[in-house]
Protein backbone atom coordinates (compact mmCIF):
# COMPACT_ATOMS: atom_id res chain seq x y z
CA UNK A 1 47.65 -20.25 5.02
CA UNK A 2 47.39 -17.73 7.36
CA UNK A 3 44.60 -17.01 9.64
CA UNK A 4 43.53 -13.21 8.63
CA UNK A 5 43.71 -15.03 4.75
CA UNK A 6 41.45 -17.75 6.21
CA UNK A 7 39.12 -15.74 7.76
CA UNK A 8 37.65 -14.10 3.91
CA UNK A 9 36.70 -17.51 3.04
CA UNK A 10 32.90 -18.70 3.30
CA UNK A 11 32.07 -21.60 5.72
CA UNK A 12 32.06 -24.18 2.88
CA UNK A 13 35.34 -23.28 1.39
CA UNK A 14 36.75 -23.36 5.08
CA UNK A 15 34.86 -27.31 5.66
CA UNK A 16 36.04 -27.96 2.48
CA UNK A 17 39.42 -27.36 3.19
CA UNK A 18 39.47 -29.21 6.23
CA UNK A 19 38.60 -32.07 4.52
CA UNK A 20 41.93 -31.88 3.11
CA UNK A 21 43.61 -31.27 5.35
CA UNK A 22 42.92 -33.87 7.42
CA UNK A 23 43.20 -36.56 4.52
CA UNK A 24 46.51 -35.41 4.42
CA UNK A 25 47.15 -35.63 8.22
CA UNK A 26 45.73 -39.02 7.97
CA UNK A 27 48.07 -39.90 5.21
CA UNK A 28 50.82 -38.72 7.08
CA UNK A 29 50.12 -40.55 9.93
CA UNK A 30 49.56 -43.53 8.00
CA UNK A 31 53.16 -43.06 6.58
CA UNK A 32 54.67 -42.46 9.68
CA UNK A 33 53.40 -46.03 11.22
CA UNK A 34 53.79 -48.32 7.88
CA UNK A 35 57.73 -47.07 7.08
CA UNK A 36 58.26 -45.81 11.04
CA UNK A 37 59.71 -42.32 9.91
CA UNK A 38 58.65 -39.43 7.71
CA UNK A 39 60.56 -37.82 4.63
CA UNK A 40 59.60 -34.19 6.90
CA UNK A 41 58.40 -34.99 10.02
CA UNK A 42 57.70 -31.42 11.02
CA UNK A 43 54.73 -31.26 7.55
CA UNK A 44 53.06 -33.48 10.60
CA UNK A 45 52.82 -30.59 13.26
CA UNK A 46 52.00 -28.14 10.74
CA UNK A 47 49.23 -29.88 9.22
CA UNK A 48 47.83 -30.86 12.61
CA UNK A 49 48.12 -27.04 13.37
CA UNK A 50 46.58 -26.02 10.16
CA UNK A 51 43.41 -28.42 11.04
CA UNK A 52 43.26 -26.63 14.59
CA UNK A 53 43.18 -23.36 12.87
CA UNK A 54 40.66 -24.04 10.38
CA UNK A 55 38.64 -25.84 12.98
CA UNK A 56 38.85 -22.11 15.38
CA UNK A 57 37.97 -20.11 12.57
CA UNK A 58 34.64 -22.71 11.53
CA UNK A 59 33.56 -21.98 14.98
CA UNK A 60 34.52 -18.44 15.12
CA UNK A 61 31.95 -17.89 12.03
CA UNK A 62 29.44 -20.23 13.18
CA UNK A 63 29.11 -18.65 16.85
CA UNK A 64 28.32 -14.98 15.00
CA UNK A 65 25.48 -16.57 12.69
């Protein structure tokens, strides 16, 4: 998702979704060290991206409360 599309969403829908995305990065990375390769290794770097967005954004909207 992109940023400007992340940005309408509340606080909780944004935590909420980083929740997820991070139990999928974990699963991922999980994958990666039980079978020692991934299916798609680049889902990796662009779910580890899409946590660091949704992290910049959380802060962005909790700084302006």
């Amino acid at each position: 998702m992109k940023a400007h599309e992340l940005r309408d969403l509340t606080l909780t829908e944004l935590q909420a979704r980083l929740k997820d995305e991070r139990d999928v990065l974990q699963n991922l990375r999980f994958s990666k060290s039980v079978t020692g390769q991934l299916e798609n290794p680049a889902r990796l770097r662009n779910h580890r991206r899409e946590v660091a967005r949704l992290e910049t954004i959380i802060n962005e909207k909790s700084s302006a409360e």
